[in-house]
PDB file of N, CA and C in Angstrom:
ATOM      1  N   UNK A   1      15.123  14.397   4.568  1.00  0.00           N
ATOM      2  CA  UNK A   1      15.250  12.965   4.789  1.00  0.00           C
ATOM      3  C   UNK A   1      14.329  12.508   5.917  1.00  0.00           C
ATOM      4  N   UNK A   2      14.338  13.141   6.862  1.00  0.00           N
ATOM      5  CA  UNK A   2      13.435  12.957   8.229  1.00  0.00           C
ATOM      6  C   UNK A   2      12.076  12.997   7.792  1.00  0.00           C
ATOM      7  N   UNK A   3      11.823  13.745   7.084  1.00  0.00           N
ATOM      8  CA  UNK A   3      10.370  14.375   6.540  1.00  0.00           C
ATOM      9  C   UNK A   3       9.426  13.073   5.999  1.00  0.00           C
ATOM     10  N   UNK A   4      10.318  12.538   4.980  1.00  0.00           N
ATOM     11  CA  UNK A   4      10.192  10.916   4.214  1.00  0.00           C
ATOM     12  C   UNK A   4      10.674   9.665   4.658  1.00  0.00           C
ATOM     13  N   UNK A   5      10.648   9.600   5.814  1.00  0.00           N
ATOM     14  CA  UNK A   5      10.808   8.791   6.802  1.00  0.00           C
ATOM     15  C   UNK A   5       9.350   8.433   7.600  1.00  0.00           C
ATOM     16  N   UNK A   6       9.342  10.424   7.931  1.00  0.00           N
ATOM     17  CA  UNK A   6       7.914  10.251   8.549  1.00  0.00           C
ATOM     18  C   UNK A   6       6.618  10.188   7.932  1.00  0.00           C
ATOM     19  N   UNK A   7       6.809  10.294   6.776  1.00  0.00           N
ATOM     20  CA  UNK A   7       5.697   9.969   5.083  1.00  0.00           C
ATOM     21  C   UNK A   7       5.660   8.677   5.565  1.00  0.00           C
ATOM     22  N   UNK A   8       6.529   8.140   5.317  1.00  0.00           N
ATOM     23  CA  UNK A   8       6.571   6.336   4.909  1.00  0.00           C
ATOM     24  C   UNK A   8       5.960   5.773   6.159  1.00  0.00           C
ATOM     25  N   UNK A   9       6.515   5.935   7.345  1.00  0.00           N
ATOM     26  CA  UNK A   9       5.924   5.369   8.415  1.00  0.00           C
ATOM     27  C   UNK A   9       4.153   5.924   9.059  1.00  0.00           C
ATOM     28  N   UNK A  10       3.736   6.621   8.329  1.00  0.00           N
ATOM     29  CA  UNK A  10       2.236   7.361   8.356  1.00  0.00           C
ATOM     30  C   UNK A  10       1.862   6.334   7.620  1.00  0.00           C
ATOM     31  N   UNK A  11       2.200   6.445   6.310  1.00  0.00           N
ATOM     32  CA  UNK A  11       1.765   6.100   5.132  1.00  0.00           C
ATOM     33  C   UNK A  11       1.356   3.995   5.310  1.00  0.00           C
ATOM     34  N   UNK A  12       2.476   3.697   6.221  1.00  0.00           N
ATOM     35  CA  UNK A  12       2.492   2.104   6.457  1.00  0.00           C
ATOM     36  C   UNK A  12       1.339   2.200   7.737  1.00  0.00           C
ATOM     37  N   UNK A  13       1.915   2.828   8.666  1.00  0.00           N
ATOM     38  CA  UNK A  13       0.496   2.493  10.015  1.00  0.00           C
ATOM     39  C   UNK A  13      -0.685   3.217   9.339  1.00  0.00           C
ATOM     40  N   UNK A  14      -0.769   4.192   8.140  1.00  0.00           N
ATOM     41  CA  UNK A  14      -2.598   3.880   7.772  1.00  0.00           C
ATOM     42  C   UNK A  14      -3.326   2.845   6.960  1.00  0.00           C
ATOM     43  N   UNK A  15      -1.978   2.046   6.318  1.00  0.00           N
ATOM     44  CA  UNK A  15      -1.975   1.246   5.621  1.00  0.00           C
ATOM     45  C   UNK A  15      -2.551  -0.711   6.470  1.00  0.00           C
ATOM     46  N   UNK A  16      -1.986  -0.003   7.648  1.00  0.00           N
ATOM     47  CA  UNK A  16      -2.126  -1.481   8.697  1.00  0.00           C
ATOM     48  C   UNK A  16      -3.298  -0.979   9.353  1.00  0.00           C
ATOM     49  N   UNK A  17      -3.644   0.055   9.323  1.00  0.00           N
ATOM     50  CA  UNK A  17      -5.192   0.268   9.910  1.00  0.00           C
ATOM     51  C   UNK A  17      -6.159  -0.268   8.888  1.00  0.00           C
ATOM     52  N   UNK A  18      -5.709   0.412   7.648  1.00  0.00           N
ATOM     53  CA  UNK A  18      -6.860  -0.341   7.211  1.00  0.00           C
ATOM     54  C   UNK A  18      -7.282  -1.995   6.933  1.00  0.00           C
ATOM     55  N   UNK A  19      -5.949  -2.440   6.793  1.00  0.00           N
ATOM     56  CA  UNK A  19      -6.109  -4.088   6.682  1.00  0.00           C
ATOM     57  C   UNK A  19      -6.721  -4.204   8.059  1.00  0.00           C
ATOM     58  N   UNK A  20      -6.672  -4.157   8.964  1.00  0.00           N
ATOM     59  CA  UNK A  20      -7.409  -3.860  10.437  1.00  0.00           C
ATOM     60  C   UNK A  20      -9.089  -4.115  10.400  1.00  0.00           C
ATOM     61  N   UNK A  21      -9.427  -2.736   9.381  1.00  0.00           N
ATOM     62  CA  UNK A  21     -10.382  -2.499   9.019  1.00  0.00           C
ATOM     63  C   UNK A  21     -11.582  -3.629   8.148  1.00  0.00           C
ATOM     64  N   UNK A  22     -10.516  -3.884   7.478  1.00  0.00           N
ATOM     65  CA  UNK A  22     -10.922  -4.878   6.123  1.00  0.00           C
ATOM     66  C   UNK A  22     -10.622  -6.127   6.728  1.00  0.00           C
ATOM     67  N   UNK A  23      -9.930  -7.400   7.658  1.00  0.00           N
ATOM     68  CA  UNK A  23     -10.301  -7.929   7.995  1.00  0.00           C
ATOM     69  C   UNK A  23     -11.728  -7.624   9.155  1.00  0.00           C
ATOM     70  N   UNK A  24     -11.958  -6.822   9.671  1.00  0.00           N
ATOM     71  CA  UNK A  24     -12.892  -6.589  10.978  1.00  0.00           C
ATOM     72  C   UNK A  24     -14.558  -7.041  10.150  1.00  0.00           C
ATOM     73  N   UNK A  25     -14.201  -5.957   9.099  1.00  0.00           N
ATOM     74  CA  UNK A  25     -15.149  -5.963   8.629  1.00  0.00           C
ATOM     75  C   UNK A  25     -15.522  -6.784   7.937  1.00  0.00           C
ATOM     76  N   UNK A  26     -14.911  -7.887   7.175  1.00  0.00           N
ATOM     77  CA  UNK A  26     -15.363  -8.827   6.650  1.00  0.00           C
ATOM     78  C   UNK A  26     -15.089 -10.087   6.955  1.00  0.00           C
ATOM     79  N   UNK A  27     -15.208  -9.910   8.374  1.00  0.00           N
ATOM     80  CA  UNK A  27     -14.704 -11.232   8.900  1.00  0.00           C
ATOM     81  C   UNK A  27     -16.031 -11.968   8.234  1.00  0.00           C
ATOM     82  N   UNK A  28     -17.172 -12.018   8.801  1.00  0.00           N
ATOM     83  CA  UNK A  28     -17.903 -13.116   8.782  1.00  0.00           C
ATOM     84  C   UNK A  28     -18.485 -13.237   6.407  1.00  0.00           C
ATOM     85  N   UNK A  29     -17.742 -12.823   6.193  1.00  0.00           N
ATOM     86  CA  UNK A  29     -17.497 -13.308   4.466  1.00  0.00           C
ATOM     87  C   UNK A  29     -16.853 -13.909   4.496  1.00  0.00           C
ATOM     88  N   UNK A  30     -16.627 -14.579   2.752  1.00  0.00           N
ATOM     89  CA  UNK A  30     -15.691 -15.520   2.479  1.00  0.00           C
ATOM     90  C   UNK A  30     -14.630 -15.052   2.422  1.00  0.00           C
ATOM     91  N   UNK A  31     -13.287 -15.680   2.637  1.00  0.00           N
ATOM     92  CA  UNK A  31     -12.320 -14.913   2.603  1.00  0.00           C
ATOM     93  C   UNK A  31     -11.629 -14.596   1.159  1.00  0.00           C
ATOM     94  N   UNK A  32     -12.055 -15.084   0.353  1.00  0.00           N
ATOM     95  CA  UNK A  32     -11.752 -14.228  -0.874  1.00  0.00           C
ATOM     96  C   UNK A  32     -12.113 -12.473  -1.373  1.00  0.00           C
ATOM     97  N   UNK A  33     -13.358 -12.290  -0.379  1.00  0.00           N
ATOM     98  CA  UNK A  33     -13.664 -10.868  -0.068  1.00  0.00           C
ATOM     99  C   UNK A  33     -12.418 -10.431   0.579  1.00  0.00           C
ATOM    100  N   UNK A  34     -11.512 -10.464   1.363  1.00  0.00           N
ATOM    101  CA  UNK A  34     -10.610  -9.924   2.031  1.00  0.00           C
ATOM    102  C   UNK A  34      -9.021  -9.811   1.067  1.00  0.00           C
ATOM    103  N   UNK A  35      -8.988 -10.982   0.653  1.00  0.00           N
ATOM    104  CA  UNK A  35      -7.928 -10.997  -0.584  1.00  0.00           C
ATOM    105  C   UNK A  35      -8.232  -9.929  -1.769  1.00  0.00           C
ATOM    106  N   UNK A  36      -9.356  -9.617  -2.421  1.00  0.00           N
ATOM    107  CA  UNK A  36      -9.790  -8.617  -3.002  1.00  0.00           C
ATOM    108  C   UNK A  36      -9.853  -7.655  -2.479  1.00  0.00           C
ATOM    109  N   UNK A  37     -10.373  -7.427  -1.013  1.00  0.00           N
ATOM    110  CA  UNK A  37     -10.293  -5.457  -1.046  1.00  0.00           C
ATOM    111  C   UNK A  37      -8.599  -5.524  -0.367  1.00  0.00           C
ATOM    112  N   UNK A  38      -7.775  -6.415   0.226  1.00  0.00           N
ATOM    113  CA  UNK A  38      -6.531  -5.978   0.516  1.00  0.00           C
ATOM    114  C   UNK A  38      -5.448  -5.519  -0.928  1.00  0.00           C
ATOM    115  N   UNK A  39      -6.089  -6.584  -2.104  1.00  0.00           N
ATOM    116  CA  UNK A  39      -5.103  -6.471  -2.871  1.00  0.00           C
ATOM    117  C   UNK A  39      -5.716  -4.891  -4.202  1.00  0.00           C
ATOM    118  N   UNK A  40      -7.324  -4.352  -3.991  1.00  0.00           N
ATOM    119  CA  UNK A  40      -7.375  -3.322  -4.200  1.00  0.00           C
ATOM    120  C   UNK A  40      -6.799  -1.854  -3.774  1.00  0.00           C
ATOM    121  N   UNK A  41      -6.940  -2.366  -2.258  1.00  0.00           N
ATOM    122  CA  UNK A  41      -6.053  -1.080  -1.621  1.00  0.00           C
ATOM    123  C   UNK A  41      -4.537  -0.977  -1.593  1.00  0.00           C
ATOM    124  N   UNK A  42      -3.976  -2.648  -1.577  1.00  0.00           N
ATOM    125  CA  UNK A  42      -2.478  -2.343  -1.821  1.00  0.00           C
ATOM    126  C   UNK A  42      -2.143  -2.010  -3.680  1.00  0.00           C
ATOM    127  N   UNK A  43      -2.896  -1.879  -4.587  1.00  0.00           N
ATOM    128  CA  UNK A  43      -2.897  -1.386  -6.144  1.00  0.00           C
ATOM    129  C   UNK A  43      -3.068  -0.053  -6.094  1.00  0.00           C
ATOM    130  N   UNK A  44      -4.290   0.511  -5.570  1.00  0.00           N
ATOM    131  CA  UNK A  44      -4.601   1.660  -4.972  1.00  0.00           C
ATOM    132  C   UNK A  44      -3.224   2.387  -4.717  1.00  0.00           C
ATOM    133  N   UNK A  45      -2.860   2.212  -3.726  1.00  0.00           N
ATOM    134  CA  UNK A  45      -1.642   2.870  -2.622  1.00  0.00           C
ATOM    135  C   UNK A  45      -0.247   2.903  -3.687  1.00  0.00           C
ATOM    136  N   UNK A  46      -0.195   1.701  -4.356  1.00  0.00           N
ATOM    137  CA  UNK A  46       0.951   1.480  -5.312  1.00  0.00           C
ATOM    138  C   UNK A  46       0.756   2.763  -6.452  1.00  0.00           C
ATOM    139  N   UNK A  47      -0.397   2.678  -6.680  1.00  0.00           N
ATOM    140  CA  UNK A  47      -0.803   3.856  -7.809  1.00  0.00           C
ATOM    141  C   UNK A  47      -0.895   4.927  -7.334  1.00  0.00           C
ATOM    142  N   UNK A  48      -0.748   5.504  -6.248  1.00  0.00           N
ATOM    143  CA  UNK A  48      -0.773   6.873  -6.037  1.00  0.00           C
ATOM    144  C   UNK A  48       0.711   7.304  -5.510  1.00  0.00           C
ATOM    145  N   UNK A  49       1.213   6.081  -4.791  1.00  0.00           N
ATOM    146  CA  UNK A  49       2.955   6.193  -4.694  1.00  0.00           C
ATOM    147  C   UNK A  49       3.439   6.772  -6.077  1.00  0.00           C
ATOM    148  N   UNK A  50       3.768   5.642  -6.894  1.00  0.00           N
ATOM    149  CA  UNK A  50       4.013   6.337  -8.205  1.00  0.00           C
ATOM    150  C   UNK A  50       3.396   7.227  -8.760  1.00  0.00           C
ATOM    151  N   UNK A  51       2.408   7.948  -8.695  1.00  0.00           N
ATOM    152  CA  UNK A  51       1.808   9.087  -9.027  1.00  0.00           C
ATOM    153  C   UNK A  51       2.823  10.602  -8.560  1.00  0.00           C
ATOM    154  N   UNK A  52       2.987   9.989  -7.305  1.00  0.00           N
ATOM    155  CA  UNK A  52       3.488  11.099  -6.545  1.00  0.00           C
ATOM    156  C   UNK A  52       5.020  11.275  -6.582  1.00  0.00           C
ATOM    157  N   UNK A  53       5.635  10.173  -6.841  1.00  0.00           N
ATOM    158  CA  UNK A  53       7.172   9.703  -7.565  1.00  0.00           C
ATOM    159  C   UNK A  53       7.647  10.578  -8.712  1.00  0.00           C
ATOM    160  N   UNK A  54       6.130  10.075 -10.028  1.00  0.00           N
ATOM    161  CA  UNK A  54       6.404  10.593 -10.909  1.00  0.00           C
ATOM    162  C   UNK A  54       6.698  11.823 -11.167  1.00  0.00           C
ATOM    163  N   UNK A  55       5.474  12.709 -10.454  1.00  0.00           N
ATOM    164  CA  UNK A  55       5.518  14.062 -10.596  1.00  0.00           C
ATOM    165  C   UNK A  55       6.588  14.921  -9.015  1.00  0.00           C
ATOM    166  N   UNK A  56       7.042  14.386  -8.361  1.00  0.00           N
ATOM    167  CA  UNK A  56       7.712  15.261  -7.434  1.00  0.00           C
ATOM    168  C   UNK A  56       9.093  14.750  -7.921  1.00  0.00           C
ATOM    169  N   UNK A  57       9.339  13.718  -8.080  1.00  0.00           N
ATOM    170  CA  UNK A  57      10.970  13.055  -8.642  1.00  0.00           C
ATOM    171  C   UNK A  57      11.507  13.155  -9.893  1.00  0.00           C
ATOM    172  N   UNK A  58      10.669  12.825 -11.024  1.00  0.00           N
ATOM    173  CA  UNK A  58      10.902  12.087 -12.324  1.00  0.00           C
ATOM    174  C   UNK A  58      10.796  13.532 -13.136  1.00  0.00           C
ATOM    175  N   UNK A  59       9.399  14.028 -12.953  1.00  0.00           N
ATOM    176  CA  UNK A  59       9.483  14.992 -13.659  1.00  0.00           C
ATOM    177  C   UNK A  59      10.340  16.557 -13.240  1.00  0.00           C
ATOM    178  N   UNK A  60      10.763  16.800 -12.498  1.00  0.00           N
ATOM    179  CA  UNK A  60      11.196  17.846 -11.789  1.00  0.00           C
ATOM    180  C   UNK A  60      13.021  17.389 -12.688  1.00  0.00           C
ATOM    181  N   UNK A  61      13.282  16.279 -13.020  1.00  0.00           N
ATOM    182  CA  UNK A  61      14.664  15.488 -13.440  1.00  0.00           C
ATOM    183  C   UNK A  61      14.556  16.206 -15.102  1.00  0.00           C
ATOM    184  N   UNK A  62      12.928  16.233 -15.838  1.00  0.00           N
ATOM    185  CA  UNK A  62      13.015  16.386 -17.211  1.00  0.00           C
ATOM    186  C   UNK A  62      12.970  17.680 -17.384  1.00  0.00           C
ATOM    187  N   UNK A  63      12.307  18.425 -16.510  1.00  0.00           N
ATOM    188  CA  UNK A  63      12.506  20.244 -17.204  1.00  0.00           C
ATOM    189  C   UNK A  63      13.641  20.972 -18.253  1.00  0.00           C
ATOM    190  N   UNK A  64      13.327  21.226 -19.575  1.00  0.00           N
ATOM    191  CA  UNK A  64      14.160  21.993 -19.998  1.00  0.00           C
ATOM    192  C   UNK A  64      14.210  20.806 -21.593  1.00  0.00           C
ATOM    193  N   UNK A  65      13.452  19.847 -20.614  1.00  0.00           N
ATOM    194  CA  UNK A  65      14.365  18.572 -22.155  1.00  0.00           C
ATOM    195  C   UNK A  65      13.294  19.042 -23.585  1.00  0.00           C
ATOM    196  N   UNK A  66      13.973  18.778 -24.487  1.00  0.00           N
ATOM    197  CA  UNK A  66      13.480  18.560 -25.640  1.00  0.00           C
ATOM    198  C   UNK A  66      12.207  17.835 -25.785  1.00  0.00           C
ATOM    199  N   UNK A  67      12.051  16.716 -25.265  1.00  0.00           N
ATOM    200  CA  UNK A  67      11.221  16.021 -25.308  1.00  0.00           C
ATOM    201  C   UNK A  67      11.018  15.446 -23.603  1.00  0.00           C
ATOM    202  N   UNK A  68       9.707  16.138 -23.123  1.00  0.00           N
ATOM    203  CA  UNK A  68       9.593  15.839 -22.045  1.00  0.00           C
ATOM    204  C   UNK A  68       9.131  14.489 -21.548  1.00  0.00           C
ATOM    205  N   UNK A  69       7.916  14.300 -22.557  1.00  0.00           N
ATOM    206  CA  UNK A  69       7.354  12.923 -22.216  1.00  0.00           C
ATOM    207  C   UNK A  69       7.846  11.452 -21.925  1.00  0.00           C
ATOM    208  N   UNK A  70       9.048  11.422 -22.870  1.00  0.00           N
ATOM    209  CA  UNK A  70       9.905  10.358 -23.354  1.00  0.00           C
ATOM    210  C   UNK A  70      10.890  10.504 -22.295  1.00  0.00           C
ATOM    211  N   UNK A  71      11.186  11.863 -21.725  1.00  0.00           N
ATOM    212  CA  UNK A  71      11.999  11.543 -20.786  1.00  0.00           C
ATOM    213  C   UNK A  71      11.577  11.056 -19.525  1.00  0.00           C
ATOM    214  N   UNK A  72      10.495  11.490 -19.230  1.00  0.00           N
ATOM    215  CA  UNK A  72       9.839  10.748 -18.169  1.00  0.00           C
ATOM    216  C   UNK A  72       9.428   9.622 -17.868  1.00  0.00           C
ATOM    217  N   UNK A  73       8.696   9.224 -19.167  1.00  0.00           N
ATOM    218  CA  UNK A  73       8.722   7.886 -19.421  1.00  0.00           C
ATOM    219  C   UNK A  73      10.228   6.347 -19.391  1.00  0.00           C
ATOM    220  N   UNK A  74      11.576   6.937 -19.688  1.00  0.00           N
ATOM    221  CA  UNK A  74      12.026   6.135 -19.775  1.00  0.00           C
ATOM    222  C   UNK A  74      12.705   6.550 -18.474  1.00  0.00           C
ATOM    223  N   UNK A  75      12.594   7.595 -17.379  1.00  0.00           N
ATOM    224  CA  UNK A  75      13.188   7.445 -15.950  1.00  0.00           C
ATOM    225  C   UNK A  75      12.101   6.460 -15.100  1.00  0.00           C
ATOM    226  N   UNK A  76      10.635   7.051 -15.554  1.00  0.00           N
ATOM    227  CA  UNK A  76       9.799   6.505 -14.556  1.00  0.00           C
ATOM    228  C   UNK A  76       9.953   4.594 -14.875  1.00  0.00           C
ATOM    229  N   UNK A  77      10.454   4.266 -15.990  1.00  0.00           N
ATOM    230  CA  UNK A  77      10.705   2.783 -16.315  1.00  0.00           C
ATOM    231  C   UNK A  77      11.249   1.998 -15.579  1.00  0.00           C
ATOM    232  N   UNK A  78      12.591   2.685 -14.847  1.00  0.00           N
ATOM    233  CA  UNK A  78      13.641   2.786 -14.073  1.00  0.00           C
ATOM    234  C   UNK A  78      13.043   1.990 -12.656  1.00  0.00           C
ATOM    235  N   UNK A  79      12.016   2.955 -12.407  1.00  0.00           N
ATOM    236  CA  UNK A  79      11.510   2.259 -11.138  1.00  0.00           C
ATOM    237  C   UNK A  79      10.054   1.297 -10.982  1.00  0.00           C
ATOM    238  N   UNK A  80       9.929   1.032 -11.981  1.00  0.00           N
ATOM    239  CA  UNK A  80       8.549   0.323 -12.550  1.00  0.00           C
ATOM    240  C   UNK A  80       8.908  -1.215 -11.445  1.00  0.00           C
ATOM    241  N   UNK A  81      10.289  -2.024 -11.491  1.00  0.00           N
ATOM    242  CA  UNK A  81      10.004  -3.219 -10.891  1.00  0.00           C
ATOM    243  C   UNK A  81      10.163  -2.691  -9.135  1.00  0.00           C
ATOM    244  N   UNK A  82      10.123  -1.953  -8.582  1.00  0.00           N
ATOM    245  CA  UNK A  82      10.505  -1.353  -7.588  1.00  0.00           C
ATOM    246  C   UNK A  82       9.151  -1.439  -7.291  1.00  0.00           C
ATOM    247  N   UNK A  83       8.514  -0.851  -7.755  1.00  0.00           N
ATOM    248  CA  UNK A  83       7.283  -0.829  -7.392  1.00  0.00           C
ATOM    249  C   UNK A  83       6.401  -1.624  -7.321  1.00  0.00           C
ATOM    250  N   UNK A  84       6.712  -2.964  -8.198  1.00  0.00           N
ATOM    251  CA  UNK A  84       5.538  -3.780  -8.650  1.00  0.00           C
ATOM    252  C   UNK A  84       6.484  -4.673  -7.220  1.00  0.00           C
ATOM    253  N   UNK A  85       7.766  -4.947  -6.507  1.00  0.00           N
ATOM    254  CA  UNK A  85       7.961  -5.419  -5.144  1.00  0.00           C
ATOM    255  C   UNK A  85       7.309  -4.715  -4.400  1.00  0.00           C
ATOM    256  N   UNK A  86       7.489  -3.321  -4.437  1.00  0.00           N
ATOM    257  CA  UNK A  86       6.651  -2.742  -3.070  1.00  0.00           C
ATOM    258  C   UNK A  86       5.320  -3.097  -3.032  1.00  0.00           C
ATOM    259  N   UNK A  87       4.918  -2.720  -3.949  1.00  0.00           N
ATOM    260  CA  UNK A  87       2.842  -3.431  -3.684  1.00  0.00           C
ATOM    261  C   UNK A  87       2.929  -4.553  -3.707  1.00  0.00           C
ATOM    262  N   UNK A  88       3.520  -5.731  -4.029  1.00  0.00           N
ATOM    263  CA  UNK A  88       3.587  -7.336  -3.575  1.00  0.00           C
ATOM    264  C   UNK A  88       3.867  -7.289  -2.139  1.00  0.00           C
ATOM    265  N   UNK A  89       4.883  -6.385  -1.553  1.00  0.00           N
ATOM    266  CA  UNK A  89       4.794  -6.907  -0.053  1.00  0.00           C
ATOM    267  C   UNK A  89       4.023  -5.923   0.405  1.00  0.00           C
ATOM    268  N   UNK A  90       3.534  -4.979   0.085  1.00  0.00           N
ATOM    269  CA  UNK A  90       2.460  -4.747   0.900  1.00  0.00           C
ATOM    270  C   UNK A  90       1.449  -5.459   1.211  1.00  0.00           C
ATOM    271  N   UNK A  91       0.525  -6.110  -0.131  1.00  0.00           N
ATOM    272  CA  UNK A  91      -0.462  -6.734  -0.376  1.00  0.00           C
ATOM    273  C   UNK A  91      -0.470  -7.720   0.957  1.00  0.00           C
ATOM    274  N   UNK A  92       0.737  -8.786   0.683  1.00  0.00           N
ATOM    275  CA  UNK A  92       1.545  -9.670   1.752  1.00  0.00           C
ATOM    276  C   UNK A  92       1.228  -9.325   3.316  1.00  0.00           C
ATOM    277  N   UNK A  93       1.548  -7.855   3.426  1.00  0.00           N
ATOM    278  CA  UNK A  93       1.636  -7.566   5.140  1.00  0.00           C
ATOM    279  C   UNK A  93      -0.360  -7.084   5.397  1.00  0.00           C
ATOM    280  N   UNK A  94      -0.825  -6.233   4.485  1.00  0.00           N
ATOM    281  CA  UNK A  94      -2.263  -6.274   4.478  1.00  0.00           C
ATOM    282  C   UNK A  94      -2.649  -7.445   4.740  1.00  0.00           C
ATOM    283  N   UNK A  95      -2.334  -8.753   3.727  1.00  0.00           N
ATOM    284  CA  UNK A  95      -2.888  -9.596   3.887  1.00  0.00           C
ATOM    285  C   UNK A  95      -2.810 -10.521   5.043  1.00  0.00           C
ATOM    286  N   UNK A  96      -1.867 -10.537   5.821  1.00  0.00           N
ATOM    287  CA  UNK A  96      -1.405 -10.868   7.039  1.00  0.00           C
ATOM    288  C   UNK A  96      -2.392 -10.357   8.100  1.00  0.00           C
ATOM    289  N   UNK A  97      -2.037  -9.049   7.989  1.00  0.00           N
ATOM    290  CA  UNK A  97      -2.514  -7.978   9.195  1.00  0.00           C
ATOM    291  C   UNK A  97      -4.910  -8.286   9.255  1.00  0.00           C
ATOM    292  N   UNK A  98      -5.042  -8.037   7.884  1.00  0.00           N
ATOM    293  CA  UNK A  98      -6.653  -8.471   7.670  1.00  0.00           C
ATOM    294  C   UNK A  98      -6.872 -10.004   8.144  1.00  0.00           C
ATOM    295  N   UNK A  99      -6.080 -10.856   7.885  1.00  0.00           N
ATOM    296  CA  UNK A  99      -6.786 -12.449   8.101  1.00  0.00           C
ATOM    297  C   UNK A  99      -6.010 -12.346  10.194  1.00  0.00           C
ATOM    298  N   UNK A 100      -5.311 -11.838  10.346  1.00  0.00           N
ATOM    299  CA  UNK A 100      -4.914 -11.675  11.819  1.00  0.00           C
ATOM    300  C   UNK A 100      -6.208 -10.918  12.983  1.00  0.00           C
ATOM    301  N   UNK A 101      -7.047 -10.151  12.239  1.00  0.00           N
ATOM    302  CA  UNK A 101      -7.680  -9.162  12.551  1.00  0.00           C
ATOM    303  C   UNK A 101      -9.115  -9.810  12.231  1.00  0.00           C
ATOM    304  N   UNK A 102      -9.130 -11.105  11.391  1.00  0.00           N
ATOM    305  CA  UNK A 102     -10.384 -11.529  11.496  1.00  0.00           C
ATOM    306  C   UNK A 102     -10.249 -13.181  12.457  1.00  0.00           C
ATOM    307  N   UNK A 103      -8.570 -13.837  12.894  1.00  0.00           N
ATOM    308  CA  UNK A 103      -8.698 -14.699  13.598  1.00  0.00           C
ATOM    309  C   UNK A 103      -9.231 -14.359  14.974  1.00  0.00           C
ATOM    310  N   UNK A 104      -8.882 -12.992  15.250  1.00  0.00           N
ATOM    311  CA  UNK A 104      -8.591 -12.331  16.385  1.00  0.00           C
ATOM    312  C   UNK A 104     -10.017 -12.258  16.839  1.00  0.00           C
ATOM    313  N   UNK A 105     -10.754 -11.962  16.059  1.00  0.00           N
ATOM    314  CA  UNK A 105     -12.226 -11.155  16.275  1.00  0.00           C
ATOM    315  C   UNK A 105     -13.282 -12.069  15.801  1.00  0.00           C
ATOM    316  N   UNK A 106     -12.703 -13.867  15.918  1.00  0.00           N
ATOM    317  CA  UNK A 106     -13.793 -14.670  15.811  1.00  0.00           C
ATOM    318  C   UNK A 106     -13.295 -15.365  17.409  1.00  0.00           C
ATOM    319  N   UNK A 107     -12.478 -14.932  18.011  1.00  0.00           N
ATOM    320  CA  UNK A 107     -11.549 -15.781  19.127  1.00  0.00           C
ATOM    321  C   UNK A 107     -13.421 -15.370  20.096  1.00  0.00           C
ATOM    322  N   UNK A 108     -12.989 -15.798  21.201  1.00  0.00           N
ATOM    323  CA  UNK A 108     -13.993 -15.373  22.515  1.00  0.00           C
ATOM    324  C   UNK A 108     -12.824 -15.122  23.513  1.00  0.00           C
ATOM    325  N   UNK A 109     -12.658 -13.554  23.402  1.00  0.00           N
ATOM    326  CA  UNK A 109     -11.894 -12.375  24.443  1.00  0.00           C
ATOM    327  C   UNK A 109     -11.886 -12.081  25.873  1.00  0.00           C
ATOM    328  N   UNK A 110     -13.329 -12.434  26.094  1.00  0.00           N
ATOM    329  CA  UNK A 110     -14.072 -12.331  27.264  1.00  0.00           C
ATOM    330  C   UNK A 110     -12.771 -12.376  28.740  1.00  0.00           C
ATOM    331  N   UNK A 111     -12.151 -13.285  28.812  1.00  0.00           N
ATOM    332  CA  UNK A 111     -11.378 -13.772  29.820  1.00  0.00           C
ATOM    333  C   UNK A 111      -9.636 -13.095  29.357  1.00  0.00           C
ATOM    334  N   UNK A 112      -9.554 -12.068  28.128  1.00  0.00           N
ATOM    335  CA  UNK A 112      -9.249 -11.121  28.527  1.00  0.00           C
ATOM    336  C   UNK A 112      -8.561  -9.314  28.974  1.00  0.00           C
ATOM    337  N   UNK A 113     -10.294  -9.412  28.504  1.00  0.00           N
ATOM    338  CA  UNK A 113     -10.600  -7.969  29.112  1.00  0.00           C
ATOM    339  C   UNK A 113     -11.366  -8.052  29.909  1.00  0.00           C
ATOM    340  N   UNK A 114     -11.114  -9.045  31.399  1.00  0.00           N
ATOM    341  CA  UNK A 114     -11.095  -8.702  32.203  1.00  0.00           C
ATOM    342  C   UNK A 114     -12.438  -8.504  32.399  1.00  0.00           C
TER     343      UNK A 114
END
C-alpha cells in the first residue's frame, strides 16, 4: 500500500514538472501550443497508467480462464470511466500548472531575487 502511494505521488510531481516544463518552454507561443502538448502528455500518462493496470491488475484476475481475452476485456471495461476522470483532471492540473509557469516567467522577478 505504501509502495503505491509512493508510485502515485512520483508519478504526479513528474507529472507537475513537466507542465513546468511545457509552459517554460512555450511560453513565448500561442497558447494553443501548450493546451496540445499538456493534453498529449496527460493521454500519454493515461495510456500507460492503464497499460500498467491492465497487465499487473486485470490480467493476473484472468489466469486459468477459458477465455482470457474476453475476460480481460470486460474487467478492464470496469475501469475505462475511471480513467477517462483521471486524465481529465490531470490534463486540468497540467493545464493550470503550464499557463502558471508561463504567467510566472513573463512577470519581471528582478526585485525578487534580490
Amino acid at each position: 500500500m505504501h509502495l503505491a502511494v509512493l508510485a502515485i505521488l512520483g508519478l504526479e510531481a513528474d507529472l507537475t514538472l513537466t507542465a513546468v516544463v511545457i509552459g517554460l518552454t512555450l511560453r513565448r507561443r500561442h497558447t494553443g501550443a501548450t493546451l496540445v502538448a499538456t493534453a498529449l502528455a496527460a493521454l500519454a500518462t493515461a495510456a500507460a497508467i492503464f497499460l500498467v493496470w491492465a497487465l499487473w491488475v486485470v490480467a493476473p484476475l484472468c489466469l486459468g480462464d477459458s477465455a482470457p481475452t474476453s475476460c480481460i476485456a470486460k474487467r478492464a471495461a470496469v475501469g475505462s470511466p475511471y480513467l477517462i476522470q483521471g486524465a481529465t483532471a490531470q490534463w486540468a492540473w497540467m493545464l493550470a500548472v503550464a499557463f502558471c509557469a508561463r504567467f510566472v516567467s513573463e512577470k519581471n522577478l528582478a526585485h525578487v531575487s534580490g
